[in-house]
C-alpha atoms as a PDB file:
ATOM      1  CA  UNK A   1       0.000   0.000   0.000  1.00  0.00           C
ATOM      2  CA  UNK A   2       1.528   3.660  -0.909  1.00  0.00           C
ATOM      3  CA  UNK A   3       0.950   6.324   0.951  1.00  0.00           C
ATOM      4  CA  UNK A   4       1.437  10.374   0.020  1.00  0.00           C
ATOM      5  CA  UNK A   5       2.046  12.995   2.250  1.00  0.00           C
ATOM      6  CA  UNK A   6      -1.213  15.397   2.667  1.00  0.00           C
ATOM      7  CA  UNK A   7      -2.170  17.828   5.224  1.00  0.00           C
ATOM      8  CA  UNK A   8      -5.616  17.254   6.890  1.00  0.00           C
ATOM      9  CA  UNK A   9      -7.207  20.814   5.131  1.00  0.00           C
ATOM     10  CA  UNK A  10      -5.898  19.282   1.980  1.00  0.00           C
ATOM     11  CA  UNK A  11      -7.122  16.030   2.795  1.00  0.00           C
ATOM     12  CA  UNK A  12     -10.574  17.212   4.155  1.00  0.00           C
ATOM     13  CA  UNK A  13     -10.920  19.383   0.469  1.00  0.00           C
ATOM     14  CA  UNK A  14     -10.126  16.299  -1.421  1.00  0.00           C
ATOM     15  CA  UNK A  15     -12.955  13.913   0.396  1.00  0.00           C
ATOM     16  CA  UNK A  16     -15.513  16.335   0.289  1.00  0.00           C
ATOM     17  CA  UNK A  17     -14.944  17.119  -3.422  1.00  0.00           C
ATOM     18  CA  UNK A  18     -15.269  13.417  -3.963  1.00  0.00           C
ATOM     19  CA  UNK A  19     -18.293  12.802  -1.826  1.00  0.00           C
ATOM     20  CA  UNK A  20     -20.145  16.130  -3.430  1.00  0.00           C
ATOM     21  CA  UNK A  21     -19.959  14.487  -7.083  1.00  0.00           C
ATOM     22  CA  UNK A  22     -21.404  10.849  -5.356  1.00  0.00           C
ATOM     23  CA  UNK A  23     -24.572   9.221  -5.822  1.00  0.00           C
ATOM     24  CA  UNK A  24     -26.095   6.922  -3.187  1.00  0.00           C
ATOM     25  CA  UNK A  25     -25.476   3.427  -3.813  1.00  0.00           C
ATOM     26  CA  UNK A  26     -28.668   2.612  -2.879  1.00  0.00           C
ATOM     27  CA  UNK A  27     -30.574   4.405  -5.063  1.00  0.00           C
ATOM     28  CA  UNK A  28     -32.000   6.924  -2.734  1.00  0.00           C
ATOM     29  CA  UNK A  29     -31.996  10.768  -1.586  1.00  0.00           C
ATOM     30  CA  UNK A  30     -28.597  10.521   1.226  1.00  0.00           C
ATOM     31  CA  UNK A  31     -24.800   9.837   0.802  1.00  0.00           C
ATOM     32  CA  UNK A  32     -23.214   8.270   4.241  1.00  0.00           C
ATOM     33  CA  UNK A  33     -19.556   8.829   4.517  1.00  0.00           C
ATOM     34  CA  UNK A  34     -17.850   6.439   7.674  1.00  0.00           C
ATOM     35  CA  UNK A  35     -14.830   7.484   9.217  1.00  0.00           C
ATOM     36  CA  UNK A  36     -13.490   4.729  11.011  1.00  0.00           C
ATOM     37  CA  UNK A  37     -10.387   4.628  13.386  1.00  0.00           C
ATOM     38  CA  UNK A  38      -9.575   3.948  17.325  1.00  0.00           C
ATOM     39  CA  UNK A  39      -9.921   6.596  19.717  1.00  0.00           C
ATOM     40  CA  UNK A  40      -6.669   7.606  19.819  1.00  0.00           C
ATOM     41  CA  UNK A  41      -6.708   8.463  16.261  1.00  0.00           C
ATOM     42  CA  UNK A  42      -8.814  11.890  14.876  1.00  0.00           C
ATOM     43  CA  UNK A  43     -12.028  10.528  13.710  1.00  0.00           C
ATOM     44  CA  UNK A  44     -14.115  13.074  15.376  1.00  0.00           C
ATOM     45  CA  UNK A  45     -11.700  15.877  14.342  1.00  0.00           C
ATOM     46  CA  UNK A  46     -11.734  14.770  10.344  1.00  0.00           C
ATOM     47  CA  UNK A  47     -15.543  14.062  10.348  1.00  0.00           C
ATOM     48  CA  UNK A  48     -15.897  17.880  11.117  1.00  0.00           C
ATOM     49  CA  UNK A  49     -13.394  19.419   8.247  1.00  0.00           C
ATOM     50  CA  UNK A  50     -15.186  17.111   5.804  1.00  0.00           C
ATOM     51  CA  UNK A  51     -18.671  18.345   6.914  1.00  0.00           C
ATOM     52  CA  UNK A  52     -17.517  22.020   7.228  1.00  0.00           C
ATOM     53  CA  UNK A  53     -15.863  21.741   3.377  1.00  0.00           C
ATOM     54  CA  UNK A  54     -19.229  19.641   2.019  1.00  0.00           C
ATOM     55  CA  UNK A  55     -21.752  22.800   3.758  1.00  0.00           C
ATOM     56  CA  UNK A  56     -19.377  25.051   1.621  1.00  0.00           C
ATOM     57  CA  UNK A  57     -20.297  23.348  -1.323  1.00  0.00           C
ATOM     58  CA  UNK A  58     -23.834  23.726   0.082  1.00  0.00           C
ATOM     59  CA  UNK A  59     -24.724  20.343   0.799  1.00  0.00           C
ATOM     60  CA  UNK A  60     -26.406  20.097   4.314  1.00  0.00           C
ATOM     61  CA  UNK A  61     -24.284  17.628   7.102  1.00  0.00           C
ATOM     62  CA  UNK A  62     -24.958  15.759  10.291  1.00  0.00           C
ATOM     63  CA  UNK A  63     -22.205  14.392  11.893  1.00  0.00           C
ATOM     64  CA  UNK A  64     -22.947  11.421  14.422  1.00  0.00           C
ATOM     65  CA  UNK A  65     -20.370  10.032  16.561  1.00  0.00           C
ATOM     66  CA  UNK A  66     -21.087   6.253  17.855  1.00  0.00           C
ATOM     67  CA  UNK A  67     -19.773   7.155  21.411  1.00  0.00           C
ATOM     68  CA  UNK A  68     -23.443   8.477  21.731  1.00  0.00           C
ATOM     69  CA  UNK A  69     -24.617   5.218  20.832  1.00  0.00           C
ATOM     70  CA  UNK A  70     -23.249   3.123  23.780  1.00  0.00           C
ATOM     71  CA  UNK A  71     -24.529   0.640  25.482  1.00  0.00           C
ATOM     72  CA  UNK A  72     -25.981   1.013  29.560  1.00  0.00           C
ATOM     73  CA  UNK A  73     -23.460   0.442  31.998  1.00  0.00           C
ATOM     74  CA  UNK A  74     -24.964  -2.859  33.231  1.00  0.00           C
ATOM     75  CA  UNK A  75     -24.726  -4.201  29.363  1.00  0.00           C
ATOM     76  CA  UNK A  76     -21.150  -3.052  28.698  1.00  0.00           C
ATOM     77  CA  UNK A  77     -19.783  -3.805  31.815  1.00  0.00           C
ATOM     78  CA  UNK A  78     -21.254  -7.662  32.221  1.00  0.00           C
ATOM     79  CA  UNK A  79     -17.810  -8.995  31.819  1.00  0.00           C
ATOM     80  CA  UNK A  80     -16.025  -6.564  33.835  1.00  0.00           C
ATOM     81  CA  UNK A  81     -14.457  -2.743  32.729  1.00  0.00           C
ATOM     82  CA  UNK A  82     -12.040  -3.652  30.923  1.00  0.00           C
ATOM     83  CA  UNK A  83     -12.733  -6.668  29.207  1.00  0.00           C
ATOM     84  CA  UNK A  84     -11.835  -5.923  25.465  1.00  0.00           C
ATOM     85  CA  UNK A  85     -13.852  -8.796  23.690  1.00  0.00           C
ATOM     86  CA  UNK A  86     -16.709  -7.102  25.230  1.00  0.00           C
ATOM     87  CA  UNK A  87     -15.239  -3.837  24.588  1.00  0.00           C
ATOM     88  CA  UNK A  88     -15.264  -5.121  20.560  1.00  0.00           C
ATOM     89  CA  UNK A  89     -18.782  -6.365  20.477  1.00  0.00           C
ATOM     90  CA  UNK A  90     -20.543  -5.158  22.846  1.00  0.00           C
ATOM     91  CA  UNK A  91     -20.074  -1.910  23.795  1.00  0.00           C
ATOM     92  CA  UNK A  92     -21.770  -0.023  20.820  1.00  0.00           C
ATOM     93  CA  UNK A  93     -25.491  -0.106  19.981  1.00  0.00           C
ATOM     94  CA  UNK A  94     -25.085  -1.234  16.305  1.00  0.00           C
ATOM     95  CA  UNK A  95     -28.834  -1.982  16.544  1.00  0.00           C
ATOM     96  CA  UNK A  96     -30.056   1.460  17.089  1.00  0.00           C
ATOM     97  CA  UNK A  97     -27.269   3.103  14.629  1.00  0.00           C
ATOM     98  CA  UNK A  98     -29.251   0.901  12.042  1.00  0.00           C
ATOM     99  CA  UNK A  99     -32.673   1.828  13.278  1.00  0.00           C
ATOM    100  CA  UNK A 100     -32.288   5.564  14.624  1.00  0.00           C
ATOM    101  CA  UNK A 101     -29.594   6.634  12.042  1.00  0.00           C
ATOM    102  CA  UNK A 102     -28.992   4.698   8.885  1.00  0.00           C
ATOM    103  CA  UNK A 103     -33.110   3.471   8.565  1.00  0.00           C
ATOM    104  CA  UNK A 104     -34.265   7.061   8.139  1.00  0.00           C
ATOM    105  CA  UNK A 105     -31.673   7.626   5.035  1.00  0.00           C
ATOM    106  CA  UNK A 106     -32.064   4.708   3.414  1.00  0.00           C
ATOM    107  CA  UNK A 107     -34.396   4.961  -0.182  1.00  0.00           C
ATOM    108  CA  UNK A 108     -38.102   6.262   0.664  1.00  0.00           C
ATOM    109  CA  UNK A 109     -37.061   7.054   4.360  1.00  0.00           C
ATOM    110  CA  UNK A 110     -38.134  10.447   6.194  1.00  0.00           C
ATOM    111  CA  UNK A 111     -35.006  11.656   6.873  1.00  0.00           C
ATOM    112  CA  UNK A 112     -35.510  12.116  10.221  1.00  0.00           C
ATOM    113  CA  UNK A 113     -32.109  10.952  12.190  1.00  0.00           C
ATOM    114  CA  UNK A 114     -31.734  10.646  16.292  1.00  0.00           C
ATOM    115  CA  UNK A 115     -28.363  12.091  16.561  1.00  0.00           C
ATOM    116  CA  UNK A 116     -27.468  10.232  19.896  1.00  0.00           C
ATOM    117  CA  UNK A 117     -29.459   7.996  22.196  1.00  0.00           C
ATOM    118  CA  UNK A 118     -27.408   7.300  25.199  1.00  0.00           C
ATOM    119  CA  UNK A 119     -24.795   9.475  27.820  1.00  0.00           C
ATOM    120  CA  UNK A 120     -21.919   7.115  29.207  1.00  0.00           C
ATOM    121  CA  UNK A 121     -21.777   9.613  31.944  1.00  0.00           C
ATOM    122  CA  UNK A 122     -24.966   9.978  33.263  1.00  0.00           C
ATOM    123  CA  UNK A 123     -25.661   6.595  31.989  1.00  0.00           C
ATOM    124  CA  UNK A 124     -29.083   7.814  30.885  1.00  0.00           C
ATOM    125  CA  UNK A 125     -30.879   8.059  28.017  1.00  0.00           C
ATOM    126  CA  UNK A 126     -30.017  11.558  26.210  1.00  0.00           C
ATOM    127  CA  UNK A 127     -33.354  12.597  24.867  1.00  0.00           C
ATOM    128  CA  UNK A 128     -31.667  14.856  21.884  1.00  0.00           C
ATOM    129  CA  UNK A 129     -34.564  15.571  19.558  1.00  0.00           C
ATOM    130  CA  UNK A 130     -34.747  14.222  15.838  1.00  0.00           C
ATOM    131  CA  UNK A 131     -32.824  16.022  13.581  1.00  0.00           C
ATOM    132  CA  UNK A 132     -34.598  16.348   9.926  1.00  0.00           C
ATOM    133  CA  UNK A 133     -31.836  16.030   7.269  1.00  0.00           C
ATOM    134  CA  UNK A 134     -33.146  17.038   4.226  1.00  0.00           C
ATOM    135  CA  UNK A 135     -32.692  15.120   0.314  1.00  0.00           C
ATOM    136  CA  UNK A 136     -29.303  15.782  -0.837  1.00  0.00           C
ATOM    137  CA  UNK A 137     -27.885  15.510   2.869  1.00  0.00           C
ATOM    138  CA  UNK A 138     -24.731  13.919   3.611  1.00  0.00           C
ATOM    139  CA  UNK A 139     -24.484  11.901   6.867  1.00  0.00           C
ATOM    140  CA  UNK A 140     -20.995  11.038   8.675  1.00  0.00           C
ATOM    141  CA  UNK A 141     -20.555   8.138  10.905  1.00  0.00           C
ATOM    142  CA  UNK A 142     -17.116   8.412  12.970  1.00  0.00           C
ATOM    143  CA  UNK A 143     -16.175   6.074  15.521  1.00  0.00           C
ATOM    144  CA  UNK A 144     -14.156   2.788  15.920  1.00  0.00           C
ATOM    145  CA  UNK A 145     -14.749  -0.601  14.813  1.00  0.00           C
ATOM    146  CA  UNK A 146     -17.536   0.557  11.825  1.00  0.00           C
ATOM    147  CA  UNK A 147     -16.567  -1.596   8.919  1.00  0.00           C
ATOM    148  CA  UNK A 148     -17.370  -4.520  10.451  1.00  0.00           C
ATOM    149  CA  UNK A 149     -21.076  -4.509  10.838  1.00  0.00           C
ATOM    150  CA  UNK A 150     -21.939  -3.967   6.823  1.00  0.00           C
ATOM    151  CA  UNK A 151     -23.152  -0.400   7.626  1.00  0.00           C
ATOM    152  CA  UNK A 152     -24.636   1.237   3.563  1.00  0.00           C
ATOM    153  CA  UNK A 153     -21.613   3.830   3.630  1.00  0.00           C
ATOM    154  CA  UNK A 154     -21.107   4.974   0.292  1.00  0.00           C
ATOM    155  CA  UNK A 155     -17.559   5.710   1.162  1.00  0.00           C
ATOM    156  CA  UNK A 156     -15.633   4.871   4.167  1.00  0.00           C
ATOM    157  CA  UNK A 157     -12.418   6.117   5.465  1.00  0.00           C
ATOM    158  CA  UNK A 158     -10.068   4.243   7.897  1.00  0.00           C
ATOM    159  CA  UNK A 159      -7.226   6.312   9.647  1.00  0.00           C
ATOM    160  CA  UNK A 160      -4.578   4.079  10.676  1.00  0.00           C
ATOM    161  CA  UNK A 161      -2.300   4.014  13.348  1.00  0.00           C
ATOM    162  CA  UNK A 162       0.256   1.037  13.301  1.00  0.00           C
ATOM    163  CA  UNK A 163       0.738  -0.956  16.442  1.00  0.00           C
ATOM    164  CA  UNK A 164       3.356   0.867  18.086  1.00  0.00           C
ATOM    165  CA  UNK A 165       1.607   4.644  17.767  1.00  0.00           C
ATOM    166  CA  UNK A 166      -1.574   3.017  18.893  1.00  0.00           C
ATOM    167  CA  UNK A 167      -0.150   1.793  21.910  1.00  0.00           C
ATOM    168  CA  UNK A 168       1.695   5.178  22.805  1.00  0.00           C
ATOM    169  CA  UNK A 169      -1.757   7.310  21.801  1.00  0.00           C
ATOM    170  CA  UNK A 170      -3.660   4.723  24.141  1.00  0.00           C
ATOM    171  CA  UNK A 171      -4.406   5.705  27.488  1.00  0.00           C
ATOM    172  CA  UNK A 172      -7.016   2.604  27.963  1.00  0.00           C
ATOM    173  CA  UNK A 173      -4.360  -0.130  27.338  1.00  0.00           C
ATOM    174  CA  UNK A 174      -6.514  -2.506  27.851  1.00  0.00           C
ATOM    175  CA  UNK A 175      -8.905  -2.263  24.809  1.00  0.00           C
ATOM    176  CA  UNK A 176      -5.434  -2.971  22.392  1.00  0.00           C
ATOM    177  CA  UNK A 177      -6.392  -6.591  22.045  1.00  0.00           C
ATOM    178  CA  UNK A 178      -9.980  -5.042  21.008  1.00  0.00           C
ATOM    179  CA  UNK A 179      -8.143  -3.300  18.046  1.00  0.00           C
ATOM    180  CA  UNK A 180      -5.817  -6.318  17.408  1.00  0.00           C
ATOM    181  CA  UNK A 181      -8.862  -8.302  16.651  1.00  0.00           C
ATOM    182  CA  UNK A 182     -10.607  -6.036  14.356  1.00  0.00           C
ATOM    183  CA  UNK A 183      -7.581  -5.735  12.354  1.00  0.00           C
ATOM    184  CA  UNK A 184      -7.556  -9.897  11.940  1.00  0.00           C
ATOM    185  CA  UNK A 185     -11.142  -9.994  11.880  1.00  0.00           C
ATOM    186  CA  UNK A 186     -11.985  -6.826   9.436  1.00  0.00           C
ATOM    187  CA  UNK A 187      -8.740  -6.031   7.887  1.00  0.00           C
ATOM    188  CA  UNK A 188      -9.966  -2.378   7.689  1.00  0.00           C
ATOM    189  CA  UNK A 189      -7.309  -1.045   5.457  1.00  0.00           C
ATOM    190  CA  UNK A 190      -7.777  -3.471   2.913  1.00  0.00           C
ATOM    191  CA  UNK A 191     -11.661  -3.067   3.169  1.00  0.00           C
ATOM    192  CA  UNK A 192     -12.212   0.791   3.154  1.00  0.00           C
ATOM    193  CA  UNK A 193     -12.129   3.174  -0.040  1.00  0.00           C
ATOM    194  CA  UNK A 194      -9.841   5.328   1.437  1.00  0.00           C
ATOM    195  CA  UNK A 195      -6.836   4.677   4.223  1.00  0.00           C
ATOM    196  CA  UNK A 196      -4.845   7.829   5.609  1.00  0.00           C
ATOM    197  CA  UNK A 197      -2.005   7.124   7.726  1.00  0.00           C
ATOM    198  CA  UNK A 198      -2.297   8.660  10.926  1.00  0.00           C
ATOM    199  CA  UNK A 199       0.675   7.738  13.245  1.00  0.00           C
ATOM    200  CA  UNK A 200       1.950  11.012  13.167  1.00  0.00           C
ATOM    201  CA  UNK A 201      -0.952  13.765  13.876  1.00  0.00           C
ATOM    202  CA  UNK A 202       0.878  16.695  12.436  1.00  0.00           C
ATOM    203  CA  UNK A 203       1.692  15.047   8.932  1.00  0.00           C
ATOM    204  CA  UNK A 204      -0.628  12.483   7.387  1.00  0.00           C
ATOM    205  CA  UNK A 205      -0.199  10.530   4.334  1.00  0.00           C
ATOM    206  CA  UNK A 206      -3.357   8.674   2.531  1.00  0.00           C
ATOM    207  CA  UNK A 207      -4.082   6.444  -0.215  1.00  0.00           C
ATOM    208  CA  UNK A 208      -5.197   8.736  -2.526  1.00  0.00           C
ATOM    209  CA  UNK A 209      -8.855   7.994  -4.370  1.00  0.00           C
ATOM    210  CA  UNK A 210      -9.622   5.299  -6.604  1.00  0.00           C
ATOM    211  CA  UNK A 211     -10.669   6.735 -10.200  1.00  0.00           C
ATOM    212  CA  UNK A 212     -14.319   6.209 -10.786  1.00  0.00           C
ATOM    213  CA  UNK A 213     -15.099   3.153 -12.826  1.00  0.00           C
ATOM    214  CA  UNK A 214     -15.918   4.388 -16.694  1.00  0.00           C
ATOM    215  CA  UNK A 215     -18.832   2.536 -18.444  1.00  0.00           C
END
């Protein structure tokens, strides 16, 4: 795999160029982008520049994060705090990102997205209103472990960290054999449409985008 040097405006530009000129796979009125990587990494960070360069464009944007679609307490911690096979399957409401998020977009849905369901902190539900995103909306999934659960993104990013920076950006050791498994299990740089190399935050490299297929 080659990577090239990019800066993450540059980077941000090139996605949101590339997502702007997209039609939904699926034949109906919303693109999903996923931007998949660990924690450590800047998922959050990059979902926002590509949303902020897409509403420049004047496509309309809702970012949703899957931390705000964890599960209770008493579900995620059944097998202890820091058990990481739990922490891999079990920790993130995949059932209600299908129902409350991707459902609403899918072809002939309303639109009408819950942006978050559940606080870790208060452990309580969060009761954010619907948010209506209109035809021609872009919605972008970040979080960790999302190319494993056949999500309808109609592009997906993975930023990658390699073993060693993952381990150093890692303050919850204990979820590494979480991310250790996804990588055997998923192989998320071979599976996503774009990988950007993330190890060092100041200077990432990427992929680069595939040219679209001609008829």
């Amino acid at each position: 795999m080659r990577f090239e040097a990019i800066t993450w405006e540059r980077l941000s530009e090139a996605l949101a160029g590339h997502v702007d000129g997209m039609a939904p796979g699926d034949g109906g009125d919303w693109l999903k982008v996923g931007i998949d990587g660990a924690p450590a990494a800047p998922t959050g960070e990059t979902a926002e520049r590509i949303a902020e360069a897409l509403r420049l464009r004047g496509r309309s944007v809702l970012v949703v994060g899957t931390e705000g679609f964890l599960r209770p307490a008493s579900l995620r911690y059944e097998y202890g705090k820091q058990d990481p096979d739990s922490y891999y399957s079990g920790w993130y409401d995949t059932g209600a990102l299908w129902r409350e998020v991707f459902g609403p977009l899918e072809a002939g849905g309303g639109g009408r997205v819950l942006p978050d369901l559940w606080d870790p902190v208060s452990d309580r539900a969060t009761r954010s209103p619907y948010v209506e995103v209109p035809p021609g909306g872009v919605l972008v999934v970040h979080g960790p472990f999302l190319l494993g659960h056949w999500f309808p993104f109609d592009m997906t990013v993975h930023l990658r960290l390699s073993p060693g920076a993952l381990a150093r950006r890692t303050e919850e050791s204990w979820t590494l054999p979480a991310f250790a498994r996804y990588e055997n299990e998923v192989g998320p740089s071979d599976v996503a449409d774009v990988v950007v190399r993330a190890d060092d935050p100041r200077h990432p490299a990427w992929t680069g985008l595939s040219a679209p297929d001609t008829p």
